[in-house]
Protein backbone atom coordinates (compact mmCIF):
# COMPACT_ATOMS: atom_id res chain seq x y z
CA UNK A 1 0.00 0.00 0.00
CA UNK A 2 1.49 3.69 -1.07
CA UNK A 3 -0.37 7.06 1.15
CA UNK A 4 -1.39 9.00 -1.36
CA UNK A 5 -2.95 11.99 0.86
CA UNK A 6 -2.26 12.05 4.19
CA UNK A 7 -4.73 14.10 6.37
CA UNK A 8 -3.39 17.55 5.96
CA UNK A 9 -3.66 17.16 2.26
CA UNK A 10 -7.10 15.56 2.81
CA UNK A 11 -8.03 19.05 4.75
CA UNK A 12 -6.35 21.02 2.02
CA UNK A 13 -8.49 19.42 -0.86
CA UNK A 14 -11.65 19.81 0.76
CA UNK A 15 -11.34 23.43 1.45
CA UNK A 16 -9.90 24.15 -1.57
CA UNK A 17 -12.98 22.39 -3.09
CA UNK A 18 -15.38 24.56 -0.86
CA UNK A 19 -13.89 27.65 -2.47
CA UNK A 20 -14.41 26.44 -5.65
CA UNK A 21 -18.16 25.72 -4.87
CA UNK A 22 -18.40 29.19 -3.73
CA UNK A 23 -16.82 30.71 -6.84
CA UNK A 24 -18.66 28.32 -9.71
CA UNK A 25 -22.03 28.95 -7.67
CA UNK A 26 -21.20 33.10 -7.46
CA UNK A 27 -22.07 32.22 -3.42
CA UNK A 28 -24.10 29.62 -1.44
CA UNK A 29 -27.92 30.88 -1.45
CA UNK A 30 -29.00 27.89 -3.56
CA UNK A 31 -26.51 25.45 -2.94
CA UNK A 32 -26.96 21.97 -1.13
CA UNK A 33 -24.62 19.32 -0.40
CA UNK A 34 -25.13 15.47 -0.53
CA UNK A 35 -23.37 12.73 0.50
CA UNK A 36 -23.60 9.52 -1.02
CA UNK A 37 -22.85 6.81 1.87
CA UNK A 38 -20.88 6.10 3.64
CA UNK A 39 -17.44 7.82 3.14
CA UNK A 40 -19.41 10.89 0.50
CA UNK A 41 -22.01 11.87 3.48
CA UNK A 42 -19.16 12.60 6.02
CA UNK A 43 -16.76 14.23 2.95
CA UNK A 44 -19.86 16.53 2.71
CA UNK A 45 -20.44 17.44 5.96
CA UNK A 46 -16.70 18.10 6.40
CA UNK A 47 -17.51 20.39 2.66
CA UNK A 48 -20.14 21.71 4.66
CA UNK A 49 -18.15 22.69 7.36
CA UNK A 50 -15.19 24.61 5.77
CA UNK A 51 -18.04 26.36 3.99
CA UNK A 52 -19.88 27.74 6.61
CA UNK A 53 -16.15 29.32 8.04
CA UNK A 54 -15.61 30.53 4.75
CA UNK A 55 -18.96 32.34 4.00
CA UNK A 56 -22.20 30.66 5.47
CA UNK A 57 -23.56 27.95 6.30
CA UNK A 58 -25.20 25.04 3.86
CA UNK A 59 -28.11 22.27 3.86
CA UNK A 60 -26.36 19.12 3.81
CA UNK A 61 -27.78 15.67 3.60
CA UNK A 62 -27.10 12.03 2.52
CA UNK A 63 -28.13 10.26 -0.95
CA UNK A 64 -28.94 6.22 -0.58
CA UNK A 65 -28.33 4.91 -3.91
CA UNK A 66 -28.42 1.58 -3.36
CA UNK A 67 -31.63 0.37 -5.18
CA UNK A 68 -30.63 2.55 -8.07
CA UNK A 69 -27.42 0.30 -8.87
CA UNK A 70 -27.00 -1.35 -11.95
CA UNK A 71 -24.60 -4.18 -10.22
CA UNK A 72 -27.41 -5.02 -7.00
CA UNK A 73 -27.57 -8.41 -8.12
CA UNK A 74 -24.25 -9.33 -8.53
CA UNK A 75 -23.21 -7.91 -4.85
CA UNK A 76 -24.67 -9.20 -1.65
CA UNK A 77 -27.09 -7.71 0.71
CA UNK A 78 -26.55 -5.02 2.21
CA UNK A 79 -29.04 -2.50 4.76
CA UNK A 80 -30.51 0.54 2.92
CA UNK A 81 -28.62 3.68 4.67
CA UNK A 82 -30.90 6.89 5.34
CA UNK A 83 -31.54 9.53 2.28
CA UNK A 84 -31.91 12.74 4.47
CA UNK A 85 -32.99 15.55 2.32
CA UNK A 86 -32.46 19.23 3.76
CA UNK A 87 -35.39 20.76 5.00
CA UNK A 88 -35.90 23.18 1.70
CA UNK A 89 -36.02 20.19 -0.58
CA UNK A 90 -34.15 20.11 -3.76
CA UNK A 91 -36.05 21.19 -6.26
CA UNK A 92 -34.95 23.94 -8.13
CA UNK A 93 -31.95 24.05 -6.08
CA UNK A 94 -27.87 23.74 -6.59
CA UNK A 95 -26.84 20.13 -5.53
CA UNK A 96 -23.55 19.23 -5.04
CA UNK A 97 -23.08 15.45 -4.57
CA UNK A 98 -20.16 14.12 -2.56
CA UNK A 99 -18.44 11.27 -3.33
CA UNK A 100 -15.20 9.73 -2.02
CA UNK A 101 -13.50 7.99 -4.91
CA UNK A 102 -15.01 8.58 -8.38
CA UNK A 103 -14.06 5.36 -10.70
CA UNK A 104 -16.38 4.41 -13.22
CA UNK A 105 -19.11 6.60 -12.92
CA UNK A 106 -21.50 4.04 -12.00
CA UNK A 107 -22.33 5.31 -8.93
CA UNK A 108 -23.17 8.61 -9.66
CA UNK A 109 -25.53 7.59 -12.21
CA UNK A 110 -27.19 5.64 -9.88
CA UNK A 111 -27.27 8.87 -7.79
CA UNK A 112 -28.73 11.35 -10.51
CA UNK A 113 -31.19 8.50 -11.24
CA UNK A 114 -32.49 8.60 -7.17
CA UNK A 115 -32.45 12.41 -7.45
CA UNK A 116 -34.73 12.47 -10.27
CA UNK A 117 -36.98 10.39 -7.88
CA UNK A 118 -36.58 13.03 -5.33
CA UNK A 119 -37.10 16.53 -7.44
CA UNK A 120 -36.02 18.59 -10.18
CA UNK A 121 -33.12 20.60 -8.92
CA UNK A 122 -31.65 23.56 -10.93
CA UNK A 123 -28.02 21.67 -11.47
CA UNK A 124 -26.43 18.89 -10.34
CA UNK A 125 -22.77 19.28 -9.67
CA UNK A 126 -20.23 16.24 -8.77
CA UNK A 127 -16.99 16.91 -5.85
CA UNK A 128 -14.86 13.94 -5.30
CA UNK A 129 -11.93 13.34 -2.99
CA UNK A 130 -9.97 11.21 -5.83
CA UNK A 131 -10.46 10.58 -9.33
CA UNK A 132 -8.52 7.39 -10.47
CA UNK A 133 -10.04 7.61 -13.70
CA UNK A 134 -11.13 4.60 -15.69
CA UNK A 135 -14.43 5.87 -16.77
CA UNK A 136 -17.18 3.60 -17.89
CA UNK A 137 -20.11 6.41 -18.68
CA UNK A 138 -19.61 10.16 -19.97
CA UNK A 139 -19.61 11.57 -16.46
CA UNK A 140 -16.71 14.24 -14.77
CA UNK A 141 -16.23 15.58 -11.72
CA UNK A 142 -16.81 19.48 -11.05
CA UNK A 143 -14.17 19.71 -8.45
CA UNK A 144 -11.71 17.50 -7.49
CA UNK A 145 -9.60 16.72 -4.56
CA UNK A 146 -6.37 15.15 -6.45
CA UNK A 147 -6.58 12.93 -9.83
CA UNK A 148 -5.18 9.52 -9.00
CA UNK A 149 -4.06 7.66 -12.03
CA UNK A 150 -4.36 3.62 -11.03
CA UNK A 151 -4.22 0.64 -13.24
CA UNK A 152 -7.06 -1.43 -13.48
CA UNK A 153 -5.69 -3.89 -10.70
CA UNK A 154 -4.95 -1.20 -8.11
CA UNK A 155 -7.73 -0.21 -5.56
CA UNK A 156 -8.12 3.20 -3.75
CA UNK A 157 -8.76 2.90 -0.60
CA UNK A 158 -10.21 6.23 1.96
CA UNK A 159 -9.65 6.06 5.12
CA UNK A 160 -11.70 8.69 7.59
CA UNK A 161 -11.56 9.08 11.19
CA UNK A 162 -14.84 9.41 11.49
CA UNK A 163 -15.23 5.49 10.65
CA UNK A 164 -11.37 4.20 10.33
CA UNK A 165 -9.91 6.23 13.30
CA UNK A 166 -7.35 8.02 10.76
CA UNK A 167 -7.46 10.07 7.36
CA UNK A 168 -5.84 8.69 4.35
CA UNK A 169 -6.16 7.81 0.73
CA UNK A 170 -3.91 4.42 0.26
CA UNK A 171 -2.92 2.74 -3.50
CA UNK A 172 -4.26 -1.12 -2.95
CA UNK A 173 -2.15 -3.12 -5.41
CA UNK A 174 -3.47 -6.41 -7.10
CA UNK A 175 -6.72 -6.00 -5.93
């Protein structure tokens, strides 16, 4: 395994990110954050955080996509984690959705399809931790913590204190 962010430069993406959301969305009044679980929904509140120091505060909330995947069969159970829309709703509104490691863009087409069962929000923006590339669908990322180039064997892994006890983004060879 190779550290490819340690938690400093974990910090340092995610505000850099936040100013970016400010400056692409001219300010906050019609922005909301949502993480996709589990790793995306504490990446956003962490978002949410450097962007309430930085200008105001956000609504942030977390995106279940698991019934929306186009691999459910093939993996095994798992439990449904909570969708928490922000009070306002999302229609006609900003969203940014969180994600930790954007590969093949499955996921967050899975994720625009459970917005769309949600509401009609204004636009729907994408910030990831790492992009390793390898993309599957026509899909990019509006802000970026650091592009990760990996081979198809390698594996990114995210570690977070809030679930790992430590913040990290490790290379996984021959996975």
């Amino acid at each position: 395994m190779a550290i490819v962010l340690d938690a400093g430069e974990i910090g340092r993406a995610l505000k850099r990110i936040a100013h970016e959301i400010i400056e692409h969305n001219h300010g906050l009044d019609n922005v909301v954050l949502l993480g996709i679980p589990t790793r995306g929904a504490f990446l956003g509140e962490r978002i949410a955080q450097f962007l309430k120091e930085i200008q105001s505060p956000v609504p942030v909330g977390t995106l279940d996509i698991t019934l929306h995947r186009d691999d459910l069969r093939m993996r095994p159970p798992r439990p449904l984690l909570p969708t928490l829309i922000p009070g306002g709703g999302i229609e006609g509104k900003d969203i940014v959705l969180v994600d930790d490691v954007f590969f093949s863009g499955r996921t967050i087409r899975a994720a625009l399809d459970a917005i769309g069962e949600i509401g009609r929000p204004a636009t729907v923006q994408l910030a990831v931790l790492v992009d390793r590339g390898h993309r599957q669908l026509p899909i990019r990322a509006d802000y970026v913590g650091k592009n990760i180039p990996t081979s198809s064997s390698e594996s990114v892994k995210v570690s977070l204190d809030e679930i790992d006890g430590k913040d990290c983004v490790e290379i996984v060879a021959g996975v």
